[in-house]
C-alpha atoms as a PDB file:
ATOM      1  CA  UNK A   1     101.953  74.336 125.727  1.00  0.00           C
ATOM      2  CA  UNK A   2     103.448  74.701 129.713  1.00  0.00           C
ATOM      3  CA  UNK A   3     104.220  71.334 130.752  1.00  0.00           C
ATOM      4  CA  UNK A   4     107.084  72.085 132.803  1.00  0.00           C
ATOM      5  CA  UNK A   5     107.597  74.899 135.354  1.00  0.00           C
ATOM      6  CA  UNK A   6     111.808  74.458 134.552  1.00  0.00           C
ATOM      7  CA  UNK A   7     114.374  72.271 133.110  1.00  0.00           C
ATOM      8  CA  UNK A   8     117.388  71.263 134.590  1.00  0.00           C
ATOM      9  CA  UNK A   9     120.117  70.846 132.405  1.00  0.00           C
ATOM     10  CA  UNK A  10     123.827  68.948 133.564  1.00  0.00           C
ATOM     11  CA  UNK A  11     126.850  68.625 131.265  1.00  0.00           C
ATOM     12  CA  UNK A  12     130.141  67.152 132.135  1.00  0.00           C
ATOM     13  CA  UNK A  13     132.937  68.889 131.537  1.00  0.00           C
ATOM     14  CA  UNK A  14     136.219  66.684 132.821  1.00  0.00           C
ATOM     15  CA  UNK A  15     135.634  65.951 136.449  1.00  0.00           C
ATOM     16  CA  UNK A  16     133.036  68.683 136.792  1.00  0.00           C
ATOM     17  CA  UNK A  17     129.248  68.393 136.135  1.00  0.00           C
ATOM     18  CA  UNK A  18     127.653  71.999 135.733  1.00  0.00           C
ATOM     19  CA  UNK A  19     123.743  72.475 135.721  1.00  0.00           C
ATOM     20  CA  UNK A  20     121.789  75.196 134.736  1.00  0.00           C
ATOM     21  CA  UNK A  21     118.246  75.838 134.813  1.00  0.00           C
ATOM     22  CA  UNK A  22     115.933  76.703 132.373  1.00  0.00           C
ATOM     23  CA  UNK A  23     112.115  78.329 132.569  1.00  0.00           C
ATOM     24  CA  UNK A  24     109.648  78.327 129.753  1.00  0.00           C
ATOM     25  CA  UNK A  25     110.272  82.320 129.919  1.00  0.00           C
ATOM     26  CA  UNK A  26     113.640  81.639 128.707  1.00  0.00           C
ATOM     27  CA  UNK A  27     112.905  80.829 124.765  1.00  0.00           C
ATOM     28  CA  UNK A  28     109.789  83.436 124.901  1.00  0.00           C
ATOM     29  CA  UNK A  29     109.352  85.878 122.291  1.00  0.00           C
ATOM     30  CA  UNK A  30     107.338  89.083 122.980  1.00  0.00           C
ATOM     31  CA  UNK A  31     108.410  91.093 119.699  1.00  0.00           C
ATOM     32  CA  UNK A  32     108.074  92.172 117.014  1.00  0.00           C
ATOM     33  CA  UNK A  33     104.049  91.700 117.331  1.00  0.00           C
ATOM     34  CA  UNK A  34     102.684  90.750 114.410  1.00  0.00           C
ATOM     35  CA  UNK A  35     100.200  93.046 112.771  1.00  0.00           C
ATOM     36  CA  UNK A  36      96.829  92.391 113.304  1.00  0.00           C
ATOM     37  CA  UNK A  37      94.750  91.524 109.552  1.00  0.00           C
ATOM     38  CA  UNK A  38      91.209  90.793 109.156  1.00  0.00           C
ATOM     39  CA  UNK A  39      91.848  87.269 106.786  1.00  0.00           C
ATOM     40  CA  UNK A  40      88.308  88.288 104.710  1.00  0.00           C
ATOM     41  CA  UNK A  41      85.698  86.121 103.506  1.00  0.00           C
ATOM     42  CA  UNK A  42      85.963  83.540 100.333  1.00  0.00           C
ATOM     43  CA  UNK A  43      84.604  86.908  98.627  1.00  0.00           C
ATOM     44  CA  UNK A  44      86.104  89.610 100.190  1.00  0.00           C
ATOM     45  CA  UNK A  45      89.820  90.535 100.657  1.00  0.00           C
ATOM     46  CA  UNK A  46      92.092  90.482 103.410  1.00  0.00           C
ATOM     47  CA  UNK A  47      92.740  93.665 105.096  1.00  0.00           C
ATOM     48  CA  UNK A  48      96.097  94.217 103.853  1.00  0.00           C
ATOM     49  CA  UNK A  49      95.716  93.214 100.074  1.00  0.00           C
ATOM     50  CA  UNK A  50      95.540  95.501  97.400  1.00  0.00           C
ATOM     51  CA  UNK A  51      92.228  94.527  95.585  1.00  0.00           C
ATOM     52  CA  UNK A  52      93.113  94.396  91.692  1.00  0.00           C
ATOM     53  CA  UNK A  53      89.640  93.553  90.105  1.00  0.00           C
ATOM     54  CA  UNK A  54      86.186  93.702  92.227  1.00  0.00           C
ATOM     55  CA  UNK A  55      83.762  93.548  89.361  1.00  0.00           C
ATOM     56  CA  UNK A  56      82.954  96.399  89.284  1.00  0.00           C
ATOM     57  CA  UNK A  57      85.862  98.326  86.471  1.00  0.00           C
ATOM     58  CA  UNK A  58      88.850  98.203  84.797  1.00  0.00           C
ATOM     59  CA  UNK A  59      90.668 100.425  86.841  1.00  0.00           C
ATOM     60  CA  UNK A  60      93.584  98.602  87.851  1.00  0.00           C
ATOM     61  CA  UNK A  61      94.296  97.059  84.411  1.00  0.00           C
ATOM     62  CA  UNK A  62      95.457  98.192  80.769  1.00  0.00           C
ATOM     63  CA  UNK A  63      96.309  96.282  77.684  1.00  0.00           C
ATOM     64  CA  UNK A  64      99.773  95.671  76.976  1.00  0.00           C
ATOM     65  CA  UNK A  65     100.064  98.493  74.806  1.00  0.00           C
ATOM     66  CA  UNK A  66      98.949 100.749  77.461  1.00  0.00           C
ATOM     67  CA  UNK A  67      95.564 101.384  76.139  1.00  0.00           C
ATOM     68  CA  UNK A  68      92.339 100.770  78.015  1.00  0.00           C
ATOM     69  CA  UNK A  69      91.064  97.335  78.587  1.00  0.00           C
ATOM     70  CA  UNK A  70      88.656  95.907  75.763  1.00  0.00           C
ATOM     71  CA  UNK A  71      87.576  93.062  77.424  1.00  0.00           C
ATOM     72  CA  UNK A  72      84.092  92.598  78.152  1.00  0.00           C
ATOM     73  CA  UNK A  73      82.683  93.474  81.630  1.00  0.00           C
ATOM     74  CA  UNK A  74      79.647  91.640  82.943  1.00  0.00           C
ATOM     75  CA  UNK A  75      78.318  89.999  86.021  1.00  0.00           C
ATOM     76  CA  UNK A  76      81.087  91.407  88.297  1.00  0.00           C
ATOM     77  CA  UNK A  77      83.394  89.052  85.500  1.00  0.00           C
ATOM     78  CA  UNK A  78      85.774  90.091  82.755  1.00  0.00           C
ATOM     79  CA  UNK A  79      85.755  87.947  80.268  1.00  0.00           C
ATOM     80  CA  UNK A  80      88.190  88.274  77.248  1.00  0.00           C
ATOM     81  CA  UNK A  81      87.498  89.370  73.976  1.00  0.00           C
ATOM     82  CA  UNK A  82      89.564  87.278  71.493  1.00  0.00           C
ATOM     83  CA  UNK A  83      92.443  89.369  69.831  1.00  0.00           C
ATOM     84  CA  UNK A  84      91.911  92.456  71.368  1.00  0.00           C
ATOM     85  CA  UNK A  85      95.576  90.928  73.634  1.00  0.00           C
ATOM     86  CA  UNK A  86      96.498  90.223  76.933  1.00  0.00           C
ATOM     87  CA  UNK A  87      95.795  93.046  79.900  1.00  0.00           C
ATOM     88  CA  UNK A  88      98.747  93.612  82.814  1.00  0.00           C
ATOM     89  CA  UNK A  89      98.074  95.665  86.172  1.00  0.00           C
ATOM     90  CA  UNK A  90      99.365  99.230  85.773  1.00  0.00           C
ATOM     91  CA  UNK A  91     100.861  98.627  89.243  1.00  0.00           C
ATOM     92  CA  UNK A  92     104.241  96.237  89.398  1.00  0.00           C
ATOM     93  CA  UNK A  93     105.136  93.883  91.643  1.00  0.00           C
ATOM     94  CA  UNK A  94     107.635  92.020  93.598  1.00  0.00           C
ATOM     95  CA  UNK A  95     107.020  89.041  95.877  1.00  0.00           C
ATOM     96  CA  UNK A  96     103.760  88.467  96.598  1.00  0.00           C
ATOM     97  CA  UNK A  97     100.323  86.529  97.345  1.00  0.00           C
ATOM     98  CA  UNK A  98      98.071  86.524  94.869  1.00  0.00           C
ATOM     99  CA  UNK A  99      94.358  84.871  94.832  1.00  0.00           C
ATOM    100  CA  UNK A 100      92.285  84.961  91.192  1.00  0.00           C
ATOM    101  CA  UNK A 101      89.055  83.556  90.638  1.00  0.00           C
ATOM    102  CA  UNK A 102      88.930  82.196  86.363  1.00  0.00           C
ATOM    103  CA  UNK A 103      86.186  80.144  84.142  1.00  0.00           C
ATOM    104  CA  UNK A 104      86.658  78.490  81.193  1.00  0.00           C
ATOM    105  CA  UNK A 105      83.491  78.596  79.129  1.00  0.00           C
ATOM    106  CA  UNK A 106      80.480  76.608  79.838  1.00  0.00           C
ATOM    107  CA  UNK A 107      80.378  75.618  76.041  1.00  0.00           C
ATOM    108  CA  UNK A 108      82.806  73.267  75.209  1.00  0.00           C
ATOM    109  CA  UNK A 109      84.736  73.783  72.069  1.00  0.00           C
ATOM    110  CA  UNK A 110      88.100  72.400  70.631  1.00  0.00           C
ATOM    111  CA  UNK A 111      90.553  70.051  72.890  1.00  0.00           C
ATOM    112  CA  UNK A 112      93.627  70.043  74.412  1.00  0.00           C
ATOM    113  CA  UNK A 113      95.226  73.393  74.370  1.00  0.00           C
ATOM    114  CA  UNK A 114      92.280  74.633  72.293  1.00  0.00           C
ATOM    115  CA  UNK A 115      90.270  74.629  74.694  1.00  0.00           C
ATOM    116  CA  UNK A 116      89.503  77.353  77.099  1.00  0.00           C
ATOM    117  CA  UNK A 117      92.839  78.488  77.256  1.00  0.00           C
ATOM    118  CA  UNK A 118      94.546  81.262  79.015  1.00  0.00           C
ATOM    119  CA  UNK A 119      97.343  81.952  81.608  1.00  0.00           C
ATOM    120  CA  UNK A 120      98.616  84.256  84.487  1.00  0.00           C
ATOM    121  CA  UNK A 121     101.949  85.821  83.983  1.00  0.00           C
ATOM    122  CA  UNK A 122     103.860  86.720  86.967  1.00  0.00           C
ATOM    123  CA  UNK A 123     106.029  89.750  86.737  1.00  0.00           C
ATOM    124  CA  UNK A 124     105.215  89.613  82.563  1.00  0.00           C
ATOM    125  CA  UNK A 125     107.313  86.408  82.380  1.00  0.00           C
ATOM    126  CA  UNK A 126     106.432  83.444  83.914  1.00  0.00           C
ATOM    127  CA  UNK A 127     103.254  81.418  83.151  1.00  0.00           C
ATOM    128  CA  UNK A 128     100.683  79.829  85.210  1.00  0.00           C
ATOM    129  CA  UNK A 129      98.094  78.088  82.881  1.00  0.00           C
ATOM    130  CA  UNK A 130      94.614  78.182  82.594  1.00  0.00           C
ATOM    131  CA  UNK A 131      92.953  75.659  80.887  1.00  0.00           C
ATOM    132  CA  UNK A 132      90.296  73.639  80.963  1.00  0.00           C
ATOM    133  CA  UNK A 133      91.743  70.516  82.033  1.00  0.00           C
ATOM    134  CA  UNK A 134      88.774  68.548  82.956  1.00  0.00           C
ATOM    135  CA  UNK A 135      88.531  65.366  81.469  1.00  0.00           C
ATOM    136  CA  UNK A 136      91.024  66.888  78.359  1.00  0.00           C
ATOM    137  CA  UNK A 137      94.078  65.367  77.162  1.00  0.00           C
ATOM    138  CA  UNK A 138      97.267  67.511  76.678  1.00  0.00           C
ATOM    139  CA  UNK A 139     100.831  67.489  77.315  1.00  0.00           C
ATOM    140  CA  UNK A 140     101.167  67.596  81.008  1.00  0.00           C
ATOM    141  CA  UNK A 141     103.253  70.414  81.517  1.00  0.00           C
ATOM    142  CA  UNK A 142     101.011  72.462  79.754  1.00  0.00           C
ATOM    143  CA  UNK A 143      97.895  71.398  81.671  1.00  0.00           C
ATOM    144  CA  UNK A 144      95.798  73.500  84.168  1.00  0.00           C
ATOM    145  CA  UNK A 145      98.379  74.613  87.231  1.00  0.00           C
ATOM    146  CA  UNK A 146     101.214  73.745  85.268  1.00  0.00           C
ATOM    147  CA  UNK A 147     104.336  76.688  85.357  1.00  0.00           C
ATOM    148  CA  UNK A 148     103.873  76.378  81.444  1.00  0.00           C
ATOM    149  CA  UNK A 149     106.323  74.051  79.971  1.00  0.00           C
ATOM    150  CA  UNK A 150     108.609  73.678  83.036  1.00  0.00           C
ATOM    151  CA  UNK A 151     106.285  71.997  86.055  1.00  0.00           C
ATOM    152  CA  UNK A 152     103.795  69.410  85.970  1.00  0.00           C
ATOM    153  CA  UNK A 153     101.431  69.652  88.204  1.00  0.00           C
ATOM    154  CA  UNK A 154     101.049  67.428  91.396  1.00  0.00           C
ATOM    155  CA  UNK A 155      97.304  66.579  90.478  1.00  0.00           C
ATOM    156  CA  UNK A 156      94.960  67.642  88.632  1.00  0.00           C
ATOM    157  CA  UNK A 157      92.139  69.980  90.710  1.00  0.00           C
ATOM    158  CA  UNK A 158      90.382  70.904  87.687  1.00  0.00           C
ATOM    159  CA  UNK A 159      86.338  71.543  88.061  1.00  0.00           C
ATOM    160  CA  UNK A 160      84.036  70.792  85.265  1.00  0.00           C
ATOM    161  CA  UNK A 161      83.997  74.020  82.529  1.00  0.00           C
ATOM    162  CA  UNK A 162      81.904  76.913  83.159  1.00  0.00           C
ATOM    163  CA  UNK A 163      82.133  76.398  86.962  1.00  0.00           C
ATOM    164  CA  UNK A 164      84.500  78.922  89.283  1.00  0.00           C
ATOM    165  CA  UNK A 165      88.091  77.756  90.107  1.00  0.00           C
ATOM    166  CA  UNK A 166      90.381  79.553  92.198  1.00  0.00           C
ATOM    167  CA  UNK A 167      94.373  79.710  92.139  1.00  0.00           C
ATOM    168  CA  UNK A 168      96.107  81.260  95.533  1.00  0.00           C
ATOM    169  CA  UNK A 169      99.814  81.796  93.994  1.00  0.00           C
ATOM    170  CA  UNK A 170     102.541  82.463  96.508  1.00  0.00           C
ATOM    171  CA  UNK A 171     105.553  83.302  94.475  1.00  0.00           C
ATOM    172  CA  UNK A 172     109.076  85.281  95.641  1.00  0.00           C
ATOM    173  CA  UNK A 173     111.385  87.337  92.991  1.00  0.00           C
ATOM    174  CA  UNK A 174     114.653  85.984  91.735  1.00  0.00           C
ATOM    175  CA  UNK A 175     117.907  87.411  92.753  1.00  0.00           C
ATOM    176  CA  UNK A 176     120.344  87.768  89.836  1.00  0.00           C
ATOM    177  CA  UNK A 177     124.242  87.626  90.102  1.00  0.00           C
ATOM    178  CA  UNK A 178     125.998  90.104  88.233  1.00  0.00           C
ATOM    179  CA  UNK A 179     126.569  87.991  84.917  1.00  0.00           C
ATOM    180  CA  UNK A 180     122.476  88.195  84.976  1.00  0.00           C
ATOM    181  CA  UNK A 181     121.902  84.290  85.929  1.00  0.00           C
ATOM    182  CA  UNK A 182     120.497  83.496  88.779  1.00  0.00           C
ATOM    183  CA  UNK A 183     121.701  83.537  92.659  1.00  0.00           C
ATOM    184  CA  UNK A 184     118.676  82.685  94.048  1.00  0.00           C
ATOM    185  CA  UNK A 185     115.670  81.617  91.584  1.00  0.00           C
ATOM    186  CA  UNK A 186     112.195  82.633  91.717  1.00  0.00           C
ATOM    187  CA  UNK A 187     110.016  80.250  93.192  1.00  0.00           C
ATOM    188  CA  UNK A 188     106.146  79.702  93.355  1.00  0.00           C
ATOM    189  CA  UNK A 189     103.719  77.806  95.139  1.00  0.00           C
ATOM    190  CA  UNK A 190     100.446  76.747  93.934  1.00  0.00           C
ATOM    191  CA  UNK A 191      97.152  75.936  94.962  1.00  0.00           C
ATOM    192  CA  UNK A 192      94.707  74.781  92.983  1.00  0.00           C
ATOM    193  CA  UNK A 193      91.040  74.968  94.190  1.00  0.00           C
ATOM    194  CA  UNK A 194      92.302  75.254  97.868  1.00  0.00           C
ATOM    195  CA  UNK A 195      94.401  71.400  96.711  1.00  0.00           C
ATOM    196  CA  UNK A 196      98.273  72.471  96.170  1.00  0.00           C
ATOM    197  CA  UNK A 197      99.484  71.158  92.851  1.00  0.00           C
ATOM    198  CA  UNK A 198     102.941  73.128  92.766  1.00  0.00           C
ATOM    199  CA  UNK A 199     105.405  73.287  96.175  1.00  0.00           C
ATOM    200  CA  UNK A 200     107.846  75.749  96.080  1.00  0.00           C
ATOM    201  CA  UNK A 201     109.101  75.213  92.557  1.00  0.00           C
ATOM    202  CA  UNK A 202     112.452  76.510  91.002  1.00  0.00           C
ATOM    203  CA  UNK A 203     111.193  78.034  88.016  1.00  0.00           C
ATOM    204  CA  UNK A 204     114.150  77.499  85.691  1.00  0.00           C
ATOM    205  CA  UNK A 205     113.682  81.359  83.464  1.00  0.00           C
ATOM    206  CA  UNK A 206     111.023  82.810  81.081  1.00  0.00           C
ATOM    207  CA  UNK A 207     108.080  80.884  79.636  1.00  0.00           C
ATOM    208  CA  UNK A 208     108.616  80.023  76.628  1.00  0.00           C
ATOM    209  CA  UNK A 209     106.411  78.231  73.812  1.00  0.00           C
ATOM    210  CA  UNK A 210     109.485  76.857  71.569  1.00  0.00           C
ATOM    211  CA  UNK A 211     112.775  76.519  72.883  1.00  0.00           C
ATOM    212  CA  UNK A 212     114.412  76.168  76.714  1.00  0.00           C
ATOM    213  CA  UNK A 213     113.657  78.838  79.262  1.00  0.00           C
ATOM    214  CA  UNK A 214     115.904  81.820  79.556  1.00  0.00           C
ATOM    215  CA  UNK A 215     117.151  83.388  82.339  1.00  0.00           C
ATOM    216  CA  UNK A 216     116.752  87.498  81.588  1.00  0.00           C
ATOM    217  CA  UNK A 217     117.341  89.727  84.861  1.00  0.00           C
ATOM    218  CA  UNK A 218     114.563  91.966  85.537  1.00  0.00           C
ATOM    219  CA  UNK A 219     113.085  93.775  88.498  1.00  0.00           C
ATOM    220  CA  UNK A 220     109.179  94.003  89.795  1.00  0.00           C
ATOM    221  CA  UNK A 221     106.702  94.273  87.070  1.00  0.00           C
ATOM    222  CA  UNK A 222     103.330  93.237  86.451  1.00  0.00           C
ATOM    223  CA  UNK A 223     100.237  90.559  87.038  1.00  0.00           C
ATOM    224  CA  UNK A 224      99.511  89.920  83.341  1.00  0.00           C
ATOM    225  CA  UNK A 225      96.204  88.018  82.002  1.00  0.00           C
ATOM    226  CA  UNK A 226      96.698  86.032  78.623  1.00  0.00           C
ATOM    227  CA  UNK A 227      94.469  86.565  75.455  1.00  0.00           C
ATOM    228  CA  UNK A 228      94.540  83.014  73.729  1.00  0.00           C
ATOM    229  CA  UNK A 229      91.576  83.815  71.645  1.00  0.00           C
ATOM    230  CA  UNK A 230      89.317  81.490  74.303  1.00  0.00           C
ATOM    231  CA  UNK A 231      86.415  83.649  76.269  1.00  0.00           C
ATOM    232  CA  UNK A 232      88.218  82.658  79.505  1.00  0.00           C
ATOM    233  CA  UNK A 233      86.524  84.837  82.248  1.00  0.00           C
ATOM    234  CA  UNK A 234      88.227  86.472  85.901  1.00  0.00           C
ATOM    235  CA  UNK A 235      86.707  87.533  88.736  1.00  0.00           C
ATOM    236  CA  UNK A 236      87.758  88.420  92.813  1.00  0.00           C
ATOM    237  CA  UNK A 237      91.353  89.040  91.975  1.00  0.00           C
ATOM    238  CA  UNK A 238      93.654  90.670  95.261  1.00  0.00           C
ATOM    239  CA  UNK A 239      97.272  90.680  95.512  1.00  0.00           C
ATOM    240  CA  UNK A 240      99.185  91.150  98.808  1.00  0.00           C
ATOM    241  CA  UNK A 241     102.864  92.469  98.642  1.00  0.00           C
ATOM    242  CA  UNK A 242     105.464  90.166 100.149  1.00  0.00           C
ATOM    243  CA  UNK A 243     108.340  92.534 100.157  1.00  0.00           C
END
């Protein structure tokens, strides 16, 4: 946009009127230049991001015990096993963007929260659901894209069960005062099949099943994936550090 050559600004100051001129060149910023990332494909990475789960091993991942993944691995999917627990990334994080590919199963079983149920923990502590929320009743804030018990979500993207879904998270660490509650609160943005269903939200502490969410200081720590006995499969999962 060049749609003038310069601008001619006059201000009165008493009896005096002062002008000064202004060029586009003025408000022109040459640096720092960004660096240059290749954005990927809907299947392939950025440049940039750290590529947590291909399809092709568990490399990345461990259970939250710290012993080697027992989920099953299958069509470039994990899928998990039911009660073998929940599976973290040995690598923590801070702030960051993070795309994941899920499925609930194909063959519908149970309702509400029984059904096709899972989640993905940022830092170990606070929950985005998965669920299949398509054409299921359950309380709202527990629905697919909700932060688990604290935000509804805007709509509901949900696609019918055993079809792909994808959730792009963008979400930034807290900063903690030193009493240990919060100076500035970690926030997260959604999207939800490419449709965003949570905008920036304050998430209010840890996500809790029972009870009111509680504000514990911690520092980076891990993408966890939740075992809630339902064969809820992953896939195409990258992560690119905010920090």
């Amino acid at each position: 946009m060049n749609y003038f050559t310069s601008l001619i600004v006059c201000t009165l100051a008493s009896t005096m009127v002062f002008c000064q001129t202004y060029k586009p060149a003025d408000t022109e910023v040459w640096e720092p230049v960004p660096p240059v990332v290749d954005p990927g494909t809907s299947s392939n990475a950025p440049s940039d991001a750290i590529v947590l789960f291909d399809g092709s091993n568990f490399n990345e991942w461990e259970h939250l015990n710290g012993n080697p993944v027992k989920w099953n691995l299958e069509d470039g999917a994990m899928t998990v096993v039911r009660r073998t627990g929940g599976i973290r990334t040995k690598k923590k994080f801070g702030s960051i963007q993070l795309h994941i590919e899920w499925r609930t199963p194909s063959e519908v079983t149970g309702e509400g929260q029984g059904r096709g149920n899972s989640g993905v923990f940022l830092q170990e502590i606070y929950e985005i659901q998965v669920l299949d929320s398509y054409q299921n009743s359950t309380y709202v804030n527990g629905q697919a894209g909700s932060v688990y018990k604290q935000s509804i979500p805007l709509v509901n993207a949900s696609r019918p069960p055993g079809v792909w879904q994808t959730y792009d998270i963008i979400y930034h660490t807290p900063v903690f005062k030193n009493d240990g509650s919060f100076e500035v609160p970690p926030t997260v943005t959604v999207l939800h099949n490419g449709v965003l269903i949570q905008d920036h939200f304050k998430l209010l502490g840890t996500t809790e099943n029972v009870g009111h969410p509680k504000v514990i200081p911690h520092q980076n720590g891990s993408i966890m994936l939740q075992d809630h006995s339902d064969p809820v499969s992953y896939r195409n999962i990258w992560i690119r550090e905010l920090d």
